[in-house]
C-alpha atoms as a PDB file:
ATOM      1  CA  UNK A   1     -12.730  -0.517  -6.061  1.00  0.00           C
ATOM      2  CA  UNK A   2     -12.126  -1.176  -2.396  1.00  0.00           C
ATOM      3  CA  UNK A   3     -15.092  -1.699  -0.142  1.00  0.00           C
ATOM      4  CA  UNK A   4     -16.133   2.136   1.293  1.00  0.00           C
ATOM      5  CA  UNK A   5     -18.133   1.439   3.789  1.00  0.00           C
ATOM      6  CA  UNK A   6     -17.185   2.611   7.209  1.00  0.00           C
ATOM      7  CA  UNK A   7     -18.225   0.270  10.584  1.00  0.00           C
ATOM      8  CA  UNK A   8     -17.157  -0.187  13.633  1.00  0.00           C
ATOM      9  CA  UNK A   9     -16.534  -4.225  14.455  1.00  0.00           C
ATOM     10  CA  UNK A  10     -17.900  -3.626  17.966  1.00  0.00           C
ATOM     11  CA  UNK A  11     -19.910  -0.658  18.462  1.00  0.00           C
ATOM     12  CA  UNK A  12     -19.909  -0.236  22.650  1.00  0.00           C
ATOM     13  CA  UNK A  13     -15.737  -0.366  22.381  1.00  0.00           C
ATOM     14  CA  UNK A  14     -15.094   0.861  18.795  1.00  0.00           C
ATOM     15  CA  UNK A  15     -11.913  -1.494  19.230  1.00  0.00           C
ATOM     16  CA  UNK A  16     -11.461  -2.297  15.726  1.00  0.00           C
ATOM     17  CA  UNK A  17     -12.428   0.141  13.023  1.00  0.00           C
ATOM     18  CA  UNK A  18     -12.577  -0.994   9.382  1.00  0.00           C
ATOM     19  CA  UNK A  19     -11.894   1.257   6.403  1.00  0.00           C
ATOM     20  CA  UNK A  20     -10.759   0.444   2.880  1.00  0.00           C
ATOM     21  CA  UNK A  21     -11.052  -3.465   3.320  1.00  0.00           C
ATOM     22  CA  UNK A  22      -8.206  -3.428   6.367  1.00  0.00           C
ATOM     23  CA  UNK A  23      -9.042  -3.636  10.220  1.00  0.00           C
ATOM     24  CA  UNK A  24      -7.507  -1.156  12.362  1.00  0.00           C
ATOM     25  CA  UNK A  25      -6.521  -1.651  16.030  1.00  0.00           C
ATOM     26  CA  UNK A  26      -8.306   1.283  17.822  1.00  0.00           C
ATOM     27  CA  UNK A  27      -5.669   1.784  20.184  1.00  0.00           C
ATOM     28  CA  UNK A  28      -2.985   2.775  18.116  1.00  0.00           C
ATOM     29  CA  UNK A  29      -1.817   5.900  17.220  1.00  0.00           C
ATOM     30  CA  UNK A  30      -3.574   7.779  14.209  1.00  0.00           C
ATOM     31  CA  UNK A  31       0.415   7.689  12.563  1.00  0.00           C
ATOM     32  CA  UNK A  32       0.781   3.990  13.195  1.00  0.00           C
ATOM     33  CA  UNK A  33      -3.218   2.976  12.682  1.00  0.00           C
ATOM     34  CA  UNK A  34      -3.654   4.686   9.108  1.00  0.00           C
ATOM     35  CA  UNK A  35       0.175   2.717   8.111  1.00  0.00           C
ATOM     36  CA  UNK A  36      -1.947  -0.464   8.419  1.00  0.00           C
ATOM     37  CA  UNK A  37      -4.078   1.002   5.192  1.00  0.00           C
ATOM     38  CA  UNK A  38      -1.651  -0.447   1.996  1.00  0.00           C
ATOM     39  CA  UNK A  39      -0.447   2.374  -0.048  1.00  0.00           C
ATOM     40  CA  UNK A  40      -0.650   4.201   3.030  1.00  0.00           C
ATOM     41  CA  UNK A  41       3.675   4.973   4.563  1.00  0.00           C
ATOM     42  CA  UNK A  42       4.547   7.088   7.206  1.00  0.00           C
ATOM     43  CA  UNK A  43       4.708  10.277   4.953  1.00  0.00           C
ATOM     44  CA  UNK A  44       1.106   9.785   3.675  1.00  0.00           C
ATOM     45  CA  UNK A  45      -0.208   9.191   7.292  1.00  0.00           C
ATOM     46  CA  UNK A  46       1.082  12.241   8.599  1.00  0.00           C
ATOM     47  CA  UNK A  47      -0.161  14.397   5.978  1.00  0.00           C
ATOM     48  CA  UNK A  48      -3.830  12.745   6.994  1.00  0.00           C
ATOM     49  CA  UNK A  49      -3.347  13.972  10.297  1.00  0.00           C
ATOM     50  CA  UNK A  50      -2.403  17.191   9.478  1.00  0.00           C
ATOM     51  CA  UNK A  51      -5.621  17.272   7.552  1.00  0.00           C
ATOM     52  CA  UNK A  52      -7.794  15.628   9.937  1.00  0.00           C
ATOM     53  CA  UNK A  53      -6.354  18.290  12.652  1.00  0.00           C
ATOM     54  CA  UNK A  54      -5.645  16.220  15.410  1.00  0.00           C
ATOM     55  CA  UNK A  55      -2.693  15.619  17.769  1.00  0.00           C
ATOM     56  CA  UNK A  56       0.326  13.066  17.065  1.00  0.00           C
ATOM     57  CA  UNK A  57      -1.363  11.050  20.293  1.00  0.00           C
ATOM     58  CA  UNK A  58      -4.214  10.580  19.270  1.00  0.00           C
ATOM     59  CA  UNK A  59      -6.007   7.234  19.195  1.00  0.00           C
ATOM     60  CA  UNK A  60      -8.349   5.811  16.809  1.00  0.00           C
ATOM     61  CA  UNK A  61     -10.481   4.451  19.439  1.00  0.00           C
ATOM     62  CA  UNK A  62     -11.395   8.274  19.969  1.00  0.00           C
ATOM     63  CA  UNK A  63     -12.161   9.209  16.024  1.00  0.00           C
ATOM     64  CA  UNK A  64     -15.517  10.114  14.795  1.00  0.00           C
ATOM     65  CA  UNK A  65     -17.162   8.864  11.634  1.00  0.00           C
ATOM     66  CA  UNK A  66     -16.933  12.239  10.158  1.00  0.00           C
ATOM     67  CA  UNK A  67     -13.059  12.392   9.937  1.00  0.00           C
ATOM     68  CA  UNK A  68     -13.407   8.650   8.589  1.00  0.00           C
ATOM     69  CA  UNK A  69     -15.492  10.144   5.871  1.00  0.00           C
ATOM     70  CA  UNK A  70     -13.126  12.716   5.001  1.00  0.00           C
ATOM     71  CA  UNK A  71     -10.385  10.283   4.896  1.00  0.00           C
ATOM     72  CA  UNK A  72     -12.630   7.905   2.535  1.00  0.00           C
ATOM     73  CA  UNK A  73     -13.294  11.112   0.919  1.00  0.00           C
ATOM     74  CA  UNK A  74     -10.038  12.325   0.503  1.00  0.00           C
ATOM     75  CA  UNK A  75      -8.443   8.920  -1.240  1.00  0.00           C
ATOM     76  CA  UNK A  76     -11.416   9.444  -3.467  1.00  0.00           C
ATOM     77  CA  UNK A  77     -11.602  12.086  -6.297  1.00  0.00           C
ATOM     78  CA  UNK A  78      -9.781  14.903  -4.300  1.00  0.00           C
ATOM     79  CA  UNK A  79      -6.751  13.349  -3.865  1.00  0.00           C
ATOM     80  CA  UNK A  80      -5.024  15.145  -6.959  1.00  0.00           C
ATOM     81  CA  UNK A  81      -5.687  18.361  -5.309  1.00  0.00           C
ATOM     82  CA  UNK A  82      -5.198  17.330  -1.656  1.00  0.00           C
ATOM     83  CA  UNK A  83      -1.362  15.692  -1.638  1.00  0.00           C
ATOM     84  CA  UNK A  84       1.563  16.820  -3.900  1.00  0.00           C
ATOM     85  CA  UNK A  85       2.608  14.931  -6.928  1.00  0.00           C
ATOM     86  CA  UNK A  86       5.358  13.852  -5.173  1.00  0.00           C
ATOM     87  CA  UNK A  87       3.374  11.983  -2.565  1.00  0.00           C
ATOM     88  CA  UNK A  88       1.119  10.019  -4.770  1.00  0.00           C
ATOM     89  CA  UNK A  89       1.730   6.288  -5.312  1.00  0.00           C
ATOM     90  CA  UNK A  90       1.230   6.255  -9.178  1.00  0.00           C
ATOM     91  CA  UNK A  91       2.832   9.215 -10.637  1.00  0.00           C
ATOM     92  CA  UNK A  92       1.786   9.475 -13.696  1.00  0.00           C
ATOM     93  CA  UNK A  93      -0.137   6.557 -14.669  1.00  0.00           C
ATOM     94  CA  UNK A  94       0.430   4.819 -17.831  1.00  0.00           C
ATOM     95  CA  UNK A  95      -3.353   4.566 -18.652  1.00  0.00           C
ATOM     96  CA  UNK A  96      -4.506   7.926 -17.811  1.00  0.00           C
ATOM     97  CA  UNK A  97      -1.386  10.120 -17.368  1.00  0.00           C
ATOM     98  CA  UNK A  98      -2.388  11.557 -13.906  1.00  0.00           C
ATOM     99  CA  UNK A  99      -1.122  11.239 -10.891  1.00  0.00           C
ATOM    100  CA  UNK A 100      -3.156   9.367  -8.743  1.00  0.00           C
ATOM    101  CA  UNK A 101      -2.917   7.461  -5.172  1.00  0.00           C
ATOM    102  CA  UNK A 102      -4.270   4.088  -5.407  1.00  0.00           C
ATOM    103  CA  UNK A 103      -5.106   1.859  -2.076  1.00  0.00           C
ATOM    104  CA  UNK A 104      -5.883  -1.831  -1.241  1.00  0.00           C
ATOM    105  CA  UNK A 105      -7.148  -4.023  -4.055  1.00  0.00           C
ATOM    106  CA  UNK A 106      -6.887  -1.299  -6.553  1.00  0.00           C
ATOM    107  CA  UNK A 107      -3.007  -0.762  -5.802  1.00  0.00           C
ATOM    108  CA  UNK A 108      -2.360  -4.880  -6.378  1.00  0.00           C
ATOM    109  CA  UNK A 109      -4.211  -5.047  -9.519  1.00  0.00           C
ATOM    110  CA  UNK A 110      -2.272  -1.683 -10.962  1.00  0.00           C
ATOM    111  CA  UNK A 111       1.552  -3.586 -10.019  1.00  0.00           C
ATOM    112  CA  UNK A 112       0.087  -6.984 -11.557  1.00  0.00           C
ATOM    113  CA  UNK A 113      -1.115  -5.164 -14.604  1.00  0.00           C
ATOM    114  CA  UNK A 114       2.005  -3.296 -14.812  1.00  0.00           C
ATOM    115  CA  UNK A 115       3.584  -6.491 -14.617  1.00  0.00           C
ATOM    116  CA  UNK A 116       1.755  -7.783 -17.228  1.00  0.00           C
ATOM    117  CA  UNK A 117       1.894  -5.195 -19.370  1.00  0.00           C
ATOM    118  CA  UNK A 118       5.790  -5.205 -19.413  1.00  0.00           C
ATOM    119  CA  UNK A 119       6.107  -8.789 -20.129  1.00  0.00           C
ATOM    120  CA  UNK A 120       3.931  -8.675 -22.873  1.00  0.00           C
ATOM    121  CA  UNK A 121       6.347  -5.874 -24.521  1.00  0.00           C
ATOM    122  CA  UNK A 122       9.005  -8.325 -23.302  1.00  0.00           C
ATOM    123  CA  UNK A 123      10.856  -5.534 -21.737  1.00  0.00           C
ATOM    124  CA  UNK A 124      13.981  -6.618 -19.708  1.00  0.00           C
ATOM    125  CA  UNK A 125      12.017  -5.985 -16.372  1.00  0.00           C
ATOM    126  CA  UNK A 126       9.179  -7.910 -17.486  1.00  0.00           C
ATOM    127  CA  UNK A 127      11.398 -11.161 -18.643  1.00  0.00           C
ATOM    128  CA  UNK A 128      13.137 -11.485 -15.292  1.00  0.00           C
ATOM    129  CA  UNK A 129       9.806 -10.657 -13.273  1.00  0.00           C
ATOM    130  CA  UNK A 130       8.237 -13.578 -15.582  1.00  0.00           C
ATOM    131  CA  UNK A 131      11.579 -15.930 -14.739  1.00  0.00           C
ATOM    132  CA  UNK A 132      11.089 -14.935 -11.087  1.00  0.00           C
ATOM    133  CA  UNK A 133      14.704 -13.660 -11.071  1.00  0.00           C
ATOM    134  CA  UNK A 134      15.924 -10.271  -8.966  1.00  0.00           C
ATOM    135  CA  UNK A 135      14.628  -7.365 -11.188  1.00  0.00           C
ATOM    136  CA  UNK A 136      16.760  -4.131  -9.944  1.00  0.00           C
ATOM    137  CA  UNK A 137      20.925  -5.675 -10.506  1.00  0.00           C
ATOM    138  CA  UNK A 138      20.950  -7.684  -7.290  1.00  0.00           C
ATOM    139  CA  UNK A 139      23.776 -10.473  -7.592  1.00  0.00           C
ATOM    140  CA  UNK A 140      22.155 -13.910  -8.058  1.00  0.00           C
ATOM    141  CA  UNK A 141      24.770 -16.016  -8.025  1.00  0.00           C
ATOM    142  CA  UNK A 142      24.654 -16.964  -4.178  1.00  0.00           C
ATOM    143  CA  UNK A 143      21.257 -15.046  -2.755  1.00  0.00           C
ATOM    144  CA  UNK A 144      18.004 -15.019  -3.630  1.00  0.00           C
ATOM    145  CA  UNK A 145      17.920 -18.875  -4.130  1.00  0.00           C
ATOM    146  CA  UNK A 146      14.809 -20.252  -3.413  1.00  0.00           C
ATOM    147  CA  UNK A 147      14.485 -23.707  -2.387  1.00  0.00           C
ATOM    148  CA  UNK A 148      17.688 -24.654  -4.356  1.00  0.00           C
ATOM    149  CA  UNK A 149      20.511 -26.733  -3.334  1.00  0.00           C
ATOM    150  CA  UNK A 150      23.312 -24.310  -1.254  1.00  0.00           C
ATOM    151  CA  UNK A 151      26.587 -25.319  -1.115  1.00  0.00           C
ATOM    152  CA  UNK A 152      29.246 -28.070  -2.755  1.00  0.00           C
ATOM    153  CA  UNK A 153      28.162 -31.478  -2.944  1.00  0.00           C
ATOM    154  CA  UNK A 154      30.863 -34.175  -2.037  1.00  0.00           C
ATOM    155  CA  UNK A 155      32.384 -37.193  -3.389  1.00  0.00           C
ATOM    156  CA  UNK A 156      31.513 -39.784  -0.218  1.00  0.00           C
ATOM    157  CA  UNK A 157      34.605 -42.084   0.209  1.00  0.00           C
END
């Protein structure tokens, strides 16, 4: 599970404020600071401030530890009552079957076990993620290359 724990790098300017394992810049928005969270868009950070009541504005720099709390607190059990299925990250979950909202470390080892889990099936998906080819019908035949030669090689004279 991410790291909860909720400091302030420099207490006196409260320039950077750490939550969920990712440093925030305390003058940004609340829209654009929270986007810095992964698993956290645009959509997801404007329902926070909705819930956290303040102004579209508003910088971190001014935020108390009790709305960081609340945020902590709503990414934490309450999330299935506090955001619409829609919203969530990890709609219906293949372990559990709920919807849930996962963030930071937790959302990178749910794709890699996803990953994993599809390549051990050896579902389509899986066999091109495990050949490190496009997975969603991109054309390959001239993007996505990688390192590889581009072009026609000619005869020298």
């Amino acid at each position: 599970k991410p790291n909860n724990k909720l400091n302030y790098k420099d207490e006196k300017s409260m320039t950077f404020i750490r939550i969920f394992d990712c440093n925030i810049n305390g003058s940004l928005s609340c829209n654009f600071g929270l986007r810095n969270i992964k698993g956290v868009g645009i959509r997801m950070s404007n329902v926070l401030r909705k819930i956290l009541k303040k102004d579209i504005n508003y910088k971190l720099y001014n935020i108390e530890k009790a709305d960081l709390e609340e945020v902590v607190n709503i990414f934490g059990k309450s999330s299935r009552k506090a955001f619409p299925s829609w919203l969530m990250n990890r709609r219906a979950d293949f372990l559990t079957g709920d919807n849930l909202h996962v963030l930071s470390t937790v959302l990178d080892s749910a794709l890699q076990e996803d990953i994993k889990r599809l390549v051990t099936i050896k579902n389509n998906k899986g066999l091109r993620h495990l050949s490190r080819l496009k997975t969603r019908g991109q054309h390959t035949k001239s993007n996505g290359r990688r390192g590889k030669t581009i072009g026609v090689v000619r005869k020298k004279k």
